[in-house]
Protein backbone atom coordinates (compact mmCIF):
# COMPACT_ATOMS: atom_id res chain seq x y z
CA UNK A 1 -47.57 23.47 297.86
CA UNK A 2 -47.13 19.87 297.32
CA UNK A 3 -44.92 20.90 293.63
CA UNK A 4 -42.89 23.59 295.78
CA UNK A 5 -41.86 20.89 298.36
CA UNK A 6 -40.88 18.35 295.77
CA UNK A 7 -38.84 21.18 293.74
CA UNK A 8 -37.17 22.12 296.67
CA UNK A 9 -36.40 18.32 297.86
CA UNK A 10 -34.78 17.76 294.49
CA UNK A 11 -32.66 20.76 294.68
CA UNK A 12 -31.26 20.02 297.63
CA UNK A 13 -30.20 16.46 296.60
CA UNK A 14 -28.16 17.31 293.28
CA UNK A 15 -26.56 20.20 295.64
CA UNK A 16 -27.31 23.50 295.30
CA UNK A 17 -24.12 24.44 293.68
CA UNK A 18 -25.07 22.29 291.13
CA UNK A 19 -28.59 23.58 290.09
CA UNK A 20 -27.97 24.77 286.73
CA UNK A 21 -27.80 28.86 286.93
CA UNK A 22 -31.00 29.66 284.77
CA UNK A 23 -32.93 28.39 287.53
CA UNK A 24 -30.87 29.59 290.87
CA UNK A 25 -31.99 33.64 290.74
CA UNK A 26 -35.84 32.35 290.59
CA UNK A 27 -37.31 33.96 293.84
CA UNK A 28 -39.14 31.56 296.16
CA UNK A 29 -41.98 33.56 296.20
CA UNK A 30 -42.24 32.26 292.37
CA UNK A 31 -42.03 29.03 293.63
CA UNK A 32 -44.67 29.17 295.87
CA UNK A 33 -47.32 31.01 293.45
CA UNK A 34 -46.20 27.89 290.94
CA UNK A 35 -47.14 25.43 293.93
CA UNK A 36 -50.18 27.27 294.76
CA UNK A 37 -51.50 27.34 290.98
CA UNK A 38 -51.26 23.33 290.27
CA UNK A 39 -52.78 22.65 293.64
CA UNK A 40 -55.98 25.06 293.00
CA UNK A 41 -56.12 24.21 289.00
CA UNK A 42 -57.71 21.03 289.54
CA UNK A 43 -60.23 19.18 287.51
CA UNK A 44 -63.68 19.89 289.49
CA UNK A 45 -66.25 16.92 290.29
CA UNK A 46 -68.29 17.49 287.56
CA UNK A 47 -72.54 18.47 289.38
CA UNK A 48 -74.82 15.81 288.51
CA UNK A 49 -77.21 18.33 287.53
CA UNK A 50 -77.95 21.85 286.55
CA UNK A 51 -80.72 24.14 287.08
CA UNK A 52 -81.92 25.48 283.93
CA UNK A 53 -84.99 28.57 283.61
CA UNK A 54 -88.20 26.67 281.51
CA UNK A 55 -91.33 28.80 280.80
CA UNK A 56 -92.36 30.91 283.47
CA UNK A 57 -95.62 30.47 285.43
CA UNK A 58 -98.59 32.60 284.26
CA UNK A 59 -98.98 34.50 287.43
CA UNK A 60 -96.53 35.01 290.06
CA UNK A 61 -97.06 33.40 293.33
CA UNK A 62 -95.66 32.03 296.70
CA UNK A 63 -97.14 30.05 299.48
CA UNK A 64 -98.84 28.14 296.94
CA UNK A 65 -99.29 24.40 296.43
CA UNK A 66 -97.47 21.55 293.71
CA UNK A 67 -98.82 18.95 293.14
CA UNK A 68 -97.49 15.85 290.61
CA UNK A 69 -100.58 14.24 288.63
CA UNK A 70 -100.36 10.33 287.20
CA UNK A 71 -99.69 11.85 283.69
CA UNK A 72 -97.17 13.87 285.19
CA UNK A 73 -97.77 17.01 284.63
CA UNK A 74 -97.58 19.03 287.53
CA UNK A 75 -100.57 21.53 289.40
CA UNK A 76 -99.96 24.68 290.91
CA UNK A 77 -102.95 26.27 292.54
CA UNK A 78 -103.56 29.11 295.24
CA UNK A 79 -100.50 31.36 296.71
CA UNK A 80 -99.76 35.25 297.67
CA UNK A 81 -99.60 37.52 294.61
CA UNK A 82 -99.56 40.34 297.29
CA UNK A 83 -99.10 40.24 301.30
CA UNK A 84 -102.39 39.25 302.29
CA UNK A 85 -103.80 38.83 299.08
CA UNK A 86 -104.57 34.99 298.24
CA UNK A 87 -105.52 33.51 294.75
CA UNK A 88 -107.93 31.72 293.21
CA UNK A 89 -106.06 30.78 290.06
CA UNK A 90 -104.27 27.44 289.30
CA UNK A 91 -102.11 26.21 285.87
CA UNK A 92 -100.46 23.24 285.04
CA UNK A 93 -96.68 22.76 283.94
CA UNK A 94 -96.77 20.19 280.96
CA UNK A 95 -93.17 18.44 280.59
CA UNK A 96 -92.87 17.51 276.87
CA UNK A 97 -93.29 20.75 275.91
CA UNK A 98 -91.87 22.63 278.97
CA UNK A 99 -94.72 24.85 279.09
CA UNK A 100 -97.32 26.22 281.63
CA UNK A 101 -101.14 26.36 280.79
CA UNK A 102 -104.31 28.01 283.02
CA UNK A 103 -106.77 25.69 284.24
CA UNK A 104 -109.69 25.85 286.32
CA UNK A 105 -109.73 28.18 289.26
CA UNK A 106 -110.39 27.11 292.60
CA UNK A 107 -113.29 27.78 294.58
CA UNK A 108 -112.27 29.76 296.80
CA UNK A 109 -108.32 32.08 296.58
CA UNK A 110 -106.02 30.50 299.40
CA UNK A 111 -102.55 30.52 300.17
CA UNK A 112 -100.85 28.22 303.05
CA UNK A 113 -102.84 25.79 301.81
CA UNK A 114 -102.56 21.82 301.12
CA UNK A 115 -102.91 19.50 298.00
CA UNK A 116 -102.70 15.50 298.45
CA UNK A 117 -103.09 13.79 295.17
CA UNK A 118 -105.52 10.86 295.69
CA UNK A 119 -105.14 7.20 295.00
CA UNK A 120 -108.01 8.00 292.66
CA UNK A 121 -106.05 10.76 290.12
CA UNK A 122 -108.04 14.08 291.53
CA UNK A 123 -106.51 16.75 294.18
CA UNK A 124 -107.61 17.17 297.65
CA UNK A 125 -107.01 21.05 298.42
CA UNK A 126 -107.80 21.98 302.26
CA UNK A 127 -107.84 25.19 304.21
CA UNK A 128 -105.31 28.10 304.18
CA UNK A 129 -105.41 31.51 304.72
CA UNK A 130 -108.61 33.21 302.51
CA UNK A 131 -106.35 36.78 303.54
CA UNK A 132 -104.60 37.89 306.85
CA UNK A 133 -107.84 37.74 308.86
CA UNK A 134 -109.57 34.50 307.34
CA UNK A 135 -108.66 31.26 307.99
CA UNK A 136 -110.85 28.55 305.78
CA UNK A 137 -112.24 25.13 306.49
CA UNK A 138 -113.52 25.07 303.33
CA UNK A 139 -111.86 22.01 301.03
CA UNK A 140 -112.02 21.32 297.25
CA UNK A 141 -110.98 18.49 294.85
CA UNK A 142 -109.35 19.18 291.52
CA UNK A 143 -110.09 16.91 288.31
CA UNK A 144 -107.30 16.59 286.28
CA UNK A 145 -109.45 14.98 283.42
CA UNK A 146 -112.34 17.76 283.11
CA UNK A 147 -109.47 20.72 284.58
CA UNK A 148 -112.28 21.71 287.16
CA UNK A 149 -112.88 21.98 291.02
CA UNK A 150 -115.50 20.26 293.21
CA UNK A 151 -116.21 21.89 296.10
CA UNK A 152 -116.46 18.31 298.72
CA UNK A 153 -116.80 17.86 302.53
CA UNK A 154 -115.52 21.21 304.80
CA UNK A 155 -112.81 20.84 307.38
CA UNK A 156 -114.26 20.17 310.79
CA UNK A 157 -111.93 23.56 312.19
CA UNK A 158 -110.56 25.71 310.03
CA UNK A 159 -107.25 25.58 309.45
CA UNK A 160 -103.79 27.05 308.10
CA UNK A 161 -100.09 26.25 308.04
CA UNK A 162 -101.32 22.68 308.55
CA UNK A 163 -100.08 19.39 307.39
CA UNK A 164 -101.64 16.61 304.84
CA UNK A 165 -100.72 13.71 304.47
CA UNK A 166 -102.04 10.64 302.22
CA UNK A 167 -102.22 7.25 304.43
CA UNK A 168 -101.69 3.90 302.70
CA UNK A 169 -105.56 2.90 302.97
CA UNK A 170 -106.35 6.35 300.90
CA UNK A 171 -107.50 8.81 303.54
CA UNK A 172 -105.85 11.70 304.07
CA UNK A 173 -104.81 12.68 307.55
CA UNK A 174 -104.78 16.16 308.56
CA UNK A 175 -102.95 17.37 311.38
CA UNK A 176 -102.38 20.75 313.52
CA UNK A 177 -101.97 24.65 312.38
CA UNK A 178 -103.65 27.82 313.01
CA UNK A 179 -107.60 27.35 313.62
CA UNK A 180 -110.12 29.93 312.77
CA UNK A 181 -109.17 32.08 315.76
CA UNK A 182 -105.42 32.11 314.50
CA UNK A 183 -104.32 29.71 317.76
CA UNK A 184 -101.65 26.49 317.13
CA UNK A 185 -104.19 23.43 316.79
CA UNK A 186 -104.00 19.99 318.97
CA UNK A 187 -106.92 18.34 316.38
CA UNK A 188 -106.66 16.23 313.34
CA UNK A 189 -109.25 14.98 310.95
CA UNK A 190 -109.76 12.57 308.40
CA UNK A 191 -110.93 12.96 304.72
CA UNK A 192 -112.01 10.21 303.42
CA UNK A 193 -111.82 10.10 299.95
CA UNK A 194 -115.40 7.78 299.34
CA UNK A 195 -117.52 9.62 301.65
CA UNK A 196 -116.03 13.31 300.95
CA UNK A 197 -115.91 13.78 304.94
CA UNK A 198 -113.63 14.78 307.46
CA UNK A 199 -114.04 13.14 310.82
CA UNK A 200 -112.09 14.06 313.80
CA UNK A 201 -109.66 11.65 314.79
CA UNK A 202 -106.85 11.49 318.37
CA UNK A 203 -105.93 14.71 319.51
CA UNK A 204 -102.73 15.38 318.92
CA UNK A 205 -100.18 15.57 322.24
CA UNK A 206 -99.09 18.56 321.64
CA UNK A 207 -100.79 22.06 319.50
CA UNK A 208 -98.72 23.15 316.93
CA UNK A 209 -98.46 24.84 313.71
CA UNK A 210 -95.46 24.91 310.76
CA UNK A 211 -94.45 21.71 311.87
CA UNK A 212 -93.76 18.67 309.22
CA UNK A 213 -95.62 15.16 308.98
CA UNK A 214 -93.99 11.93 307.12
CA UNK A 215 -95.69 9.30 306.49
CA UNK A 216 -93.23 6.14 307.68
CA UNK A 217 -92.34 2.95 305.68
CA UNK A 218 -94.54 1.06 308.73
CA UNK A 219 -97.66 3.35 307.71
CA UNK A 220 -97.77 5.34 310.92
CA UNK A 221 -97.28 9.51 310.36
CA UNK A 222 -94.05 11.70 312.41
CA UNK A 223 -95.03 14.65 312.97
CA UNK A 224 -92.23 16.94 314.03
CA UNK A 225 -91.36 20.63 315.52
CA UNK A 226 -93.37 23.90 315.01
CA UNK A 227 -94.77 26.38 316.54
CA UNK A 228 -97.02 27.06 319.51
CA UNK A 229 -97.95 29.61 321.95
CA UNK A 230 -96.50 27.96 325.09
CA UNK A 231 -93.19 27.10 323.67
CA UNK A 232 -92.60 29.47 320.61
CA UNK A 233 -90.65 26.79 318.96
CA UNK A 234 -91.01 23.36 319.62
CA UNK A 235 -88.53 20.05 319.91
CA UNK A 236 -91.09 17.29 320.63
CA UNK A 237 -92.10 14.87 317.66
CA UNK A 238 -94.98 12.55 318.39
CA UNK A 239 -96.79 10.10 315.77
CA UNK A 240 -99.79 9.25 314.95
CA UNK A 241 -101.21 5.22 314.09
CA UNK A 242 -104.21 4.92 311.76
CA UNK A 243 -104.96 1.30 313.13
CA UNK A 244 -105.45 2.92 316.84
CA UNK A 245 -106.37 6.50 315.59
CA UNK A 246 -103.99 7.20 318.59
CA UNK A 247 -100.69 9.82 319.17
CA UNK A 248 -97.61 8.73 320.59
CA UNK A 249 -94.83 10.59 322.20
CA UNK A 250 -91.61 9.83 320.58
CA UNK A 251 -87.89 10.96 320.78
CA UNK A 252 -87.40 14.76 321.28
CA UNK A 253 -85.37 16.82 318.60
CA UNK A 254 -82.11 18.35 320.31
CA UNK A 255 -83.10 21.56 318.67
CA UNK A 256 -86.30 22.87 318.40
CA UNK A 257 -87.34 24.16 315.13
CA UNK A 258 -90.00 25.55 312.54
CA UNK A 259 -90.59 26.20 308.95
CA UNK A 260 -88.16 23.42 308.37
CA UNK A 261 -88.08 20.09 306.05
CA UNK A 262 -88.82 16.88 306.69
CA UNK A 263 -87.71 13.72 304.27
CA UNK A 264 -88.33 9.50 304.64
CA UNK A 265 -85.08 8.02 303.03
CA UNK A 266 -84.67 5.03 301.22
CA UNK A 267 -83.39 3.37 304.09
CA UNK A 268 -86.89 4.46 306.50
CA UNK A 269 -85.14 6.63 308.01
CA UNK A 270 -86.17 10.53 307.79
CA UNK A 271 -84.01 13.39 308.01
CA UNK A 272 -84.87 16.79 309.31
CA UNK A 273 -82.74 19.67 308.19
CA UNK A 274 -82.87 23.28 308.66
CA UNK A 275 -85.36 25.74 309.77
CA UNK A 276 -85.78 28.42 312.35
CA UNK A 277 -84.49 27.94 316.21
CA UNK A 278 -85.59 29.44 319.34
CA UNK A 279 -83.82 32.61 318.66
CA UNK A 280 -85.43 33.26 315.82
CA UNK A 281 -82.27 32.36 313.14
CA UNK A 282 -82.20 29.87 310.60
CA UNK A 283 -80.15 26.65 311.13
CA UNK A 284 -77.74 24.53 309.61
CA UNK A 285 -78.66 21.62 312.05
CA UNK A 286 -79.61 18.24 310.88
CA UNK A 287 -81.19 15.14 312.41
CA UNK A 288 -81.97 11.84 311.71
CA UNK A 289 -84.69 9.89 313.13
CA UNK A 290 -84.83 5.97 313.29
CA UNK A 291 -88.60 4.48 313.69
CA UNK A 292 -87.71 1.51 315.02
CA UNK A 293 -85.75 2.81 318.24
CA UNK A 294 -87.64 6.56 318.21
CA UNK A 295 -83.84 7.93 318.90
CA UNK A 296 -82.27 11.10 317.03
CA UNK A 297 -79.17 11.20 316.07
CA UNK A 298 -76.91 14.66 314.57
CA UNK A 299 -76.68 14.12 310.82
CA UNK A 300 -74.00 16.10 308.69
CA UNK A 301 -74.44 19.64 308.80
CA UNK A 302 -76.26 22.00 306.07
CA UNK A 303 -73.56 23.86 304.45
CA UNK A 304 -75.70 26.79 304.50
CA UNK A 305 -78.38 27.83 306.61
CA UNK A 306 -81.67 27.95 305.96
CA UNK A 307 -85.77 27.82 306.49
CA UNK A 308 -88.89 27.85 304.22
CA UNK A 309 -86.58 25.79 301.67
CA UNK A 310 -87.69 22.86 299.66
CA UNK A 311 -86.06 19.15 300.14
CA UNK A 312 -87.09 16.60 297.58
CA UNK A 313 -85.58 13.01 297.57
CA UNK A 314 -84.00 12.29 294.04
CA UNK A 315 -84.00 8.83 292.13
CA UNK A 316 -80.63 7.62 293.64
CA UNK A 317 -81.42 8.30 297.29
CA UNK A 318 -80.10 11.38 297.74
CA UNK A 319 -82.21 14.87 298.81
CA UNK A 320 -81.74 18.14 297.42
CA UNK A 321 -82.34 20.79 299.11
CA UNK A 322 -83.09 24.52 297.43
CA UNK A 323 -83.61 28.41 298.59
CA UNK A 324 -84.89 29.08 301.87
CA UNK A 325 -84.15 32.22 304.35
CA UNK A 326 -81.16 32.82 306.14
CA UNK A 327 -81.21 36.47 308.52
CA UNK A 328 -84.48 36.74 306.41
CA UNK A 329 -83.12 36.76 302.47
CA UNK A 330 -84.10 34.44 299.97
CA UNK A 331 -81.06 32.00 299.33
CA UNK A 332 -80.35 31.03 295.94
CA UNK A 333 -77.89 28.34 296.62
CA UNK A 334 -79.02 24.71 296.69
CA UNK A 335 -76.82 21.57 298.17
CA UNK A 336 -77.16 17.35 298.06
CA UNK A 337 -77.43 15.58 300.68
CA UNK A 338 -75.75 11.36 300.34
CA UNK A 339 -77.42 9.87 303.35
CA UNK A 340 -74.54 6.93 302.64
CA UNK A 341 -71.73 9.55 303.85
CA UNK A 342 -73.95 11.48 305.46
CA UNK A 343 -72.50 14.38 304.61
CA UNK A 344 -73.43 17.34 302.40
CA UNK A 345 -71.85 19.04 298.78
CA UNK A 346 -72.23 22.21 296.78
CA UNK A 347 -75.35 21.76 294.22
CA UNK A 348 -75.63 24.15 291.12
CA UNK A 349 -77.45 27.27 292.13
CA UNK A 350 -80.82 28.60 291.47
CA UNK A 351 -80.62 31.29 289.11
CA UNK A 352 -82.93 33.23 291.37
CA UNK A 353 -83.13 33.74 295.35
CA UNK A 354 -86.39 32.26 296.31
CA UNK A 355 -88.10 30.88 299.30
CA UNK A 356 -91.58 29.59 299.89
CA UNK A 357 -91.20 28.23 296.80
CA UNK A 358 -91.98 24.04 295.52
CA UNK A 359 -89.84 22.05 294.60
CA UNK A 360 -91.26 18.85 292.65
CA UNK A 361 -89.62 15.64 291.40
CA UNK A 362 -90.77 15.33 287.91
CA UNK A 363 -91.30 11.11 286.38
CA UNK A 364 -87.87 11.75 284.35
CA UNK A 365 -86.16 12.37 287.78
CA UNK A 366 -85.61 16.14 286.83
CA UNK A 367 -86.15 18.31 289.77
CA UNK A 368 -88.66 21.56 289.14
CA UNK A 369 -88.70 24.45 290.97
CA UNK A 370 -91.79 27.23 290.85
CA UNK A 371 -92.56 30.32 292.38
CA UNK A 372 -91.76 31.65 295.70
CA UNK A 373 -90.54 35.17 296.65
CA UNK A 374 -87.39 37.10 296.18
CA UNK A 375 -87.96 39.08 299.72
CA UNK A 376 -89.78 41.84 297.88
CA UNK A 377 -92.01 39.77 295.44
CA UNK A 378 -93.54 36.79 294.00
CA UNK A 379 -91.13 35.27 291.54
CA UNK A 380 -92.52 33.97 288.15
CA UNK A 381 -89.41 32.32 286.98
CA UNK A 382 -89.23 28.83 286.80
CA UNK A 383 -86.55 26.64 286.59
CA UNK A 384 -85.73 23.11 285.84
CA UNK A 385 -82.75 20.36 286.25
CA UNK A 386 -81.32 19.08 283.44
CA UNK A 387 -79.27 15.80 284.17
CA UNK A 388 -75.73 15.44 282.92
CA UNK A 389 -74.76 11.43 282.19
CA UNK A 390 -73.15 10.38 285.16
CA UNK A 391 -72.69 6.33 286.53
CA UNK A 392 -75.32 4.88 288.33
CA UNK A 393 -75.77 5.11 292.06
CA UNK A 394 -78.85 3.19 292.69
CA UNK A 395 -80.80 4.50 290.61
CA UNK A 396 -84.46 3.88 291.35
CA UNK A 397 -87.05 4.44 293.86
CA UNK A 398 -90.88 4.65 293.62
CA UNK A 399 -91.19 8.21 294.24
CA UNK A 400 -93.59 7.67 296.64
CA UNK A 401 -92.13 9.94 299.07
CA UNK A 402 -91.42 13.27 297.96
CA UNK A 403 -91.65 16.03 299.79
C-alpha cells in the first residue's frame, strides 16, 4: 500500500487537473491491487537449509532409538513396526554414501527404549517396552567395530519411557518411567560402564515418566515435567548431583507438560518447548531455564504446536525443531529457534508428517531425520538437510549436547 500512498501523494501535488489524461480514468481499485502486488512480491529470506529424502531405512519403525557413533555414522535399533509389536532389528545410516545397511540385531526387540553412546565407542541400550504388557530391565551394549550386541548388567527395575543420560565421569544415569508394573518411577540407577552394573542411586523427589533430563554445563542433570499418577501432568523440575548422588527441588515450570523437548544452549541455558498440557493438547509454550538462579522465564512462542517432536541444537546455536502431534496428527512442518532474539521462524518442511521420529545432528552439521509414524504407520522415508552457503553466525560448537 506503501506505492498507492506515494502515487496518490504525487497526484495531488502537480494538481489533479493536471495529471496527464491516460492516467486519470484508472480506477483506484487498480491502484490498490498495484500497491498490494509490490508489497507481497518481495525477495524472501532465503532458509538456511532444506530437507532433502536420502535412502530409506530397511524396515519401518517408530519409537526407536539414534544414536551418532565416533565415525559418524549413525545407529538405529529397536522401535514399533506394529502397535505393540517391538523389534529386534537395528541398521546403520553411512553418510558418504547416503545409504542404510543391517547390522546386528539386538538381544532382545524393544521400543521406548534408550541408547547412550559411551566414552568408550560402544552403545548402552536399556529397557523399553518388550510389547504392551512387558516392560524390560534387561540392557545391552552395541559394538560398532564387530556390528554385534553384548548382553551386560540388567536394570535394577524395569523400566520404560525413561531417561539416559551420559555424566561427565562416563556413567550413565538413569532416571524415572514406567516400572515393571506399568507405575511412574521415583528410582534412578547407575551403569557404570567398567563394571557393567547398575546401582541404585537418590530417589528421585518426585515419580514420573515422559519427562526430559539435560545434562548441565556444571555436570549436574535437570530433569523436567512428565507424567505421573497423582498429577497427570507434571510442572516440577528437580536435579540430580553426581558428587552427592542427591535430588534437588528446583524452579517449577508455569505449565506443566509431557512428551515434550528439552535442549542445553550454548549459553547453559536450556530451553523447553512444546509438548502436551493438562488438558490433554499440545502446546506452543516455551521456557527457559537458568542454572545458576533455578528461575524460568517465557521464551518466544512455537509457531506451531506440538509434542513427540524432535529438537536438535545446530552448529551456530540455534535448535530446530521437527514433526510432532498437534490434536493428535503428525506435523510435517519444522521451525528454528535463535536463542539471541529469542524468537522463532518458518524452517523448510519435512516432506512427510511424522512424529516419534529422531532427529540426529550429523559431523557435517546436516540435520537427519528417520522413522516415526504418519498416524496410521511407521514411516520408512528418510530425509536429510542439505545446507545452502549462507554467512557465518558462530559457527561451531562441540556437539556435545544434542538432543
Amino acid at each position: 500500500m506503501k506505492e498507492t500512498t506515494l502515487s496518490l501523494a504525487m497526484a495531488s501535488s502537480l494538481g489533479t487537473n493536471k495529471l496527464p489524461k491516460l492516467i486519470e480514468p484508472i480506477p483506484s481499485w487498480v491502484l490498490c491491487f498495484i500497491g498490494i502486488a509490490l508489497v507481497l512480491v518481495q525477495p524472501c529470506k532465503a532458509l538456511p537449509f532444506r530437507f532433502t529424502e536420502t535412502h530409506p531405512l530397511n524396515t519401518p519403525r517408530y519409537s526407536h532409538t539414534a544414536t551418532l557413533l565416533d565415525d559418524g555414522r549413525v545407529l538405529v535399533a529397536g522401535g514399533v513396526v506394529s502397535r505393540g509389536s517391538s523389534l529386534a532389528s537395528a541398521e546403520l545410516y553411512d553418510p558418504a554414501n547416503s545409504t542404510w545397511t543391517i547390522t546386528g540385531s539386538l538381544s532382545d526387540a524393544r521400543y521406548d527404549h534408550t541408547a547412550t553412546l559411551l566414552t568408550a565407542g560402544k552403545v548402552l541400550v536399556a529397557g523399553g517396552y518388550a510389547d504392551r504388557n512387558t516392560i524390560l530391565e534387561s540392557a545391552e551394549l552395541y559394538d560398532p567395530a564387530t556390528g554385534t550386541w553384548t548382553p551386560t548388567g540388567s536394570l535394577n527395575i524395569p523400566r520404560t519411557l525413561h531417561t539416559a543420560t551420559l555424566l561427565n565421569g562416563g556413567k550413565v544415569l538413569v532416571t524415572g518411567g514406567y516400572d515393571g508394573l506399568g507405575r511412574p518411577s521415583g528410582t534412578a540407577e547407575l551403569y557404570d560402564p567398567v563394571s557393567g552394573r547398575w546401582t541404585l542411586t537418590g530417589q528421585l523427589i518426585t515419580t514420573r515418566r515422559s519427562h526430559t533430563a539435560t545434562l548441565l554445563s556444571d555436570g549436574r542433570v535437570l530433569v523436567v515435567g512428565g507424567f505421573n499418577l497423582n498429577s497427570p501432568v507434571l510442572a516440577s523440575a528437580e536435579f540430580y548431583d553426581p558428587t552427592t548422588e542427591l535430588w534437588t527441588t528446583t524452579g517449577s515450570l508455569p505449565t506443566g507438560r509431557l512428551d515434550h523437548t528439552a535442549t542445553l544452549l550454548r549459553d547453559g541455558e536450556v530451553l523447553v518447548a512444546g509438548g502436551i498440557n493438562d488438558s490433554g493438547y499440545s502446546i506452543t509454550s516455551v521456557q527457559l531455564y537458568d542454572p545458576s538462579t533455578g528461575i524460568w522465564t517465557a521464551g518466544g512462542s512455537l509457531l506451531k504446536r506440538r509434542a513427540a517432536h524432535t529438537a536438535t541444537l545446530l552448529t551456530d546455536g540455534d535448535v530446530l525443531v521437527t514433526g510432532g502431534y498437534d490434536a493428535g496428527e503428525p506435523r510435517a512442518n519444522s521451525e528454528l529457534y535463535d536463542p539471541v532474539s529469542d524468537t522463532w521462524s518458518v524452517a523448510d518442511a519435512l516432506d512427510i508428517a511424522r512424529a516419534q521420529h529422531t532427529a540426529t545432528r550429523l559431523l557435517d552439521g546436516n540435520v537427519l531425520v528417520a522413522g516415526g509414524t504418519d498416524g496410521s504407520n511407521p514411516v520408512a522415508i528418510v530425509e536429510v538437510t542439505i545446507r545452502r552457503p549462507q554467512s557465518p553466525k558462530n559457527e561451531g560448537g562441540d556437539g556435545s549436547h544434542l538432543h
